[in-house]
Protein backbone atom coordinates (compact mmCIF):
# COMPACT_ATOMS: atom_id res chain seq x y z
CA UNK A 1 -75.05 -15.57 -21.36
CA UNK A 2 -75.49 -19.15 -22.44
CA UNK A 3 -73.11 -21.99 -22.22
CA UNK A 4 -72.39 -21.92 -25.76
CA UNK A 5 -70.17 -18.60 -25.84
CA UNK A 6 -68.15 -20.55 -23.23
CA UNK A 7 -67.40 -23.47 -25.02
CA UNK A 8 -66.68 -22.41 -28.38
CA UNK A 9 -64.09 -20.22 -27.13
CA UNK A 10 -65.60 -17.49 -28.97
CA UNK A 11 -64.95 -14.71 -26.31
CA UNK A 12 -61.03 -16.05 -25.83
CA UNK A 13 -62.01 -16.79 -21.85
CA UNK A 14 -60.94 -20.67 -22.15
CA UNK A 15 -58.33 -20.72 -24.64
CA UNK A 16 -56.30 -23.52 -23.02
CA UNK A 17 -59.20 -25.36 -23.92
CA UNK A 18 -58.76 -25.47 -26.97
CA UNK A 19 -55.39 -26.28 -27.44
CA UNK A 20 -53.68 -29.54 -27.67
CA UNK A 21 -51.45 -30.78 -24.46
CA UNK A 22 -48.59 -30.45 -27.36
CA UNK A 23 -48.77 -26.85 -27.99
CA UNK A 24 -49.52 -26.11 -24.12
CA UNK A 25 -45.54 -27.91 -23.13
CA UNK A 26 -44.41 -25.82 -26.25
CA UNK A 27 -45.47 -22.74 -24.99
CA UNK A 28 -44.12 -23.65 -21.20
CA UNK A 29 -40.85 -24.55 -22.58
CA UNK A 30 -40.79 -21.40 -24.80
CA UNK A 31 -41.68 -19.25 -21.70
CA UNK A 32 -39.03 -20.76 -19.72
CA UNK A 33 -36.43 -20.12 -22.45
CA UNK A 34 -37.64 -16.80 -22.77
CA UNK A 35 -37.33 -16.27 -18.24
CA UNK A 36 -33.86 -17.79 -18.02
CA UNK A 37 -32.49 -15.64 -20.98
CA UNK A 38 -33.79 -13.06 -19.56
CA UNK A 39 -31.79 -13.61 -16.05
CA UNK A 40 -29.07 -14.95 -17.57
CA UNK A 41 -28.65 -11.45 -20.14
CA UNK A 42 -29.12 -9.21 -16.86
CA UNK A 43 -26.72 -11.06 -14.43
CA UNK A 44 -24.41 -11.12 -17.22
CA UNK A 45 -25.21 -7.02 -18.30
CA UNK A 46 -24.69 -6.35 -14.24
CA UNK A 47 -20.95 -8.24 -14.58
CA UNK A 48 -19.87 -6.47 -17.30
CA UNK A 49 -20.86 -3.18 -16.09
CA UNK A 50 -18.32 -4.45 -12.77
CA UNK A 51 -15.80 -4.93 -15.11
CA UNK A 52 -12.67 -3.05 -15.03
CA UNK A 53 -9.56 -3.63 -18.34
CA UNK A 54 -6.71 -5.18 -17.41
CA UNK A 55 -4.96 -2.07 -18.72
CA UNK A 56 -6.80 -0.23 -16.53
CA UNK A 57 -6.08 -2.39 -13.88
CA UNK A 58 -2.34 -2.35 -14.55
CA UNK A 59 -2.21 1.41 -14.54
CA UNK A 60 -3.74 1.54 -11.06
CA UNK A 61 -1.35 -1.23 -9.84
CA UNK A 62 1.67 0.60 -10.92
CA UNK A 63 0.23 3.85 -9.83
CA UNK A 64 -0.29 2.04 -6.03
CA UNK A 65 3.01 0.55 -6.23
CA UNK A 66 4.75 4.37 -6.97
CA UNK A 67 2.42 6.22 -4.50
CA UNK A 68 3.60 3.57 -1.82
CA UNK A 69 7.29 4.05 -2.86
CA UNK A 70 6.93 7.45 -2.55
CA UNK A 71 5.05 7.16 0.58
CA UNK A 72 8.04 5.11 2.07
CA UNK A 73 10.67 7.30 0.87
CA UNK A 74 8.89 10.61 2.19
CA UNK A 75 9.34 8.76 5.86
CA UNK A 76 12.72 8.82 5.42
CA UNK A 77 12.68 12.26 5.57
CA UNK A 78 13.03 14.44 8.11
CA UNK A 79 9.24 15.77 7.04
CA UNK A 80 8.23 12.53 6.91
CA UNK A 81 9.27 11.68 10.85
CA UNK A 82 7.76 14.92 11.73
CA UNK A 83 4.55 13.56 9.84
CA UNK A 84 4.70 10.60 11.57
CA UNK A 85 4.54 12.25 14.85
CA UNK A 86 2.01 14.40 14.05
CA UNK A 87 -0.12 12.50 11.17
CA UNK A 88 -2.28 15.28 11.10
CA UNK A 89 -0.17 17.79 9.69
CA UNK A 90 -0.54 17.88 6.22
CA UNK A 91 2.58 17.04 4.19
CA UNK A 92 3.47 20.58 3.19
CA UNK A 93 3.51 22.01 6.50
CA UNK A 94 5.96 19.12 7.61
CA UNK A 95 8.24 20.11 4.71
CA UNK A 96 7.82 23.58 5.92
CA UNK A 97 9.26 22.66 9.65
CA UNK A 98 11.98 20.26 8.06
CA UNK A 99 13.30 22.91 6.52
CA UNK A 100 12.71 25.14 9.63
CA UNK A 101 10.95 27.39 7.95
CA UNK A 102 8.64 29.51 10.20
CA UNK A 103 4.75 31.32 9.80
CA UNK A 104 2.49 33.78 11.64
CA UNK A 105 -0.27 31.56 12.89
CA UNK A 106 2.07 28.11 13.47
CA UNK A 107 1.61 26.50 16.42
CA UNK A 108 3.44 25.51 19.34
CA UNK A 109 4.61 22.33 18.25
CA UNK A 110 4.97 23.04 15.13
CA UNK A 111 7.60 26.02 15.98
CA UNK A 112 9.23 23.71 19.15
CA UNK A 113 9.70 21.42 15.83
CA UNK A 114 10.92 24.28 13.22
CA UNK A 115 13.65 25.89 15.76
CA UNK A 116 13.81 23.87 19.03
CA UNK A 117 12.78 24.42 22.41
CA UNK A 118 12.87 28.43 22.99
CA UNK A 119 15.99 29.72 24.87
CA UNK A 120 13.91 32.74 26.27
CA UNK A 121 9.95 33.40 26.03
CA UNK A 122 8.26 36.70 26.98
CA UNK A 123 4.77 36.58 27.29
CA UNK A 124 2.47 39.60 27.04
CA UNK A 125 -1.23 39.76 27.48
CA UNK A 126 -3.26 42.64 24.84
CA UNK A 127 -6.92 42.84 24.54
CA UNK A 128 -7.42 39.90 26.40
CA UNK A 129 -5.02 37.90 23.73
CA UNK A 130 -1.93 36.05 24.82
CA UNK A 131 1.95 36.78 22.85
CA UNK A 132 4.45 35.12 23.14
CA UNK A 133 7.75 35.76 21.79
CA UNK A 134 10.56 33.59 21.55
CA UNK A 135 14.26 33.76 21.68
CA UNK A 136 15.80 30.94 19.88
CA UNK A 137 19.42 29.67 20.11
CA UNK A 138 21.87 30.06 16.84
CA UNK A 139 18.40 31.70 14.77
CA UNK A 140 19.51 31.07 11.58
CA UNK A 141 17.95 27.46 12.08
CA UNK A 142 14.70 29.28 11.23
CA UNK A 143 13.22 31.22 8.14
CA UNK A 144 10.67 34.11 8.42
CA UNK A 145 7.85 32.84 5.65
């Protein structure tokens, strides 16, 4: 290959070369344009997408500010100061026992808080379970579910 090829620009391998300092800042400028569009359309795509309506937003606000009403109104209750002795009894099983409403399968505490502490218990051991039964003071306190 002879240096002729090179310097005509022929084969495209110097084509800066051949261009005037003019056209080069021209084409560094429009490149830059191009790069900071390009950032400023995807931070500004990734914001949007982040967005939330203030509709939206107002729904959820009022929606908080009932669910924490409710919340606070519920602990008022009697179910809802059995909840918050036990916090890991769901809801419905705390309106259950304020309501002394009782269950095959309830625990302990949960039938100490139903009916009260047990006037008589009778314990009986059968196939290697333990039963207890209990006799509760003035029974009508408690309902058979």
């Amino acid at each position: 290959m002879d240096d002729s090829s090179w310097k005509d620009g022929r084969k495209g391998i110097i084509f800066w070369k051949n261009h005037s300092p003019l056209f080069l800042i021209f084409t560094a400028v429009l490149l830059t344009s191009l790069t900071v569009g390009l950032i400023t359309y995807w931070l500004q795509r990734d914001q949007k997408a982040n967005f939330i309506p203030t509709n939206i937003l107002s729904r959820i606000h009022q929606e908080k500010a009932k669910a924490q009403k409710d919340h606070e109104e519920f602990m008022k209750t009697r179910a809802g100061k059995i909840w918050g002795k036990h916090p890991y009894w769901d809801r419905e099983t705390c309106q259950k026992i304020a309501e002394g409403r009782i269950w095959q399968g309830m625990s302990k505490d949960q039938a100490r808080e139903a009916l009260g502490l047990p006037a008589k218990v009778e314990t009986e051991k059968r196939e290697g379970l333990l039963y207890e039964e209990w006799t509760v003071d003035g029974r009508d306190k408690g309902k058979m579910i």
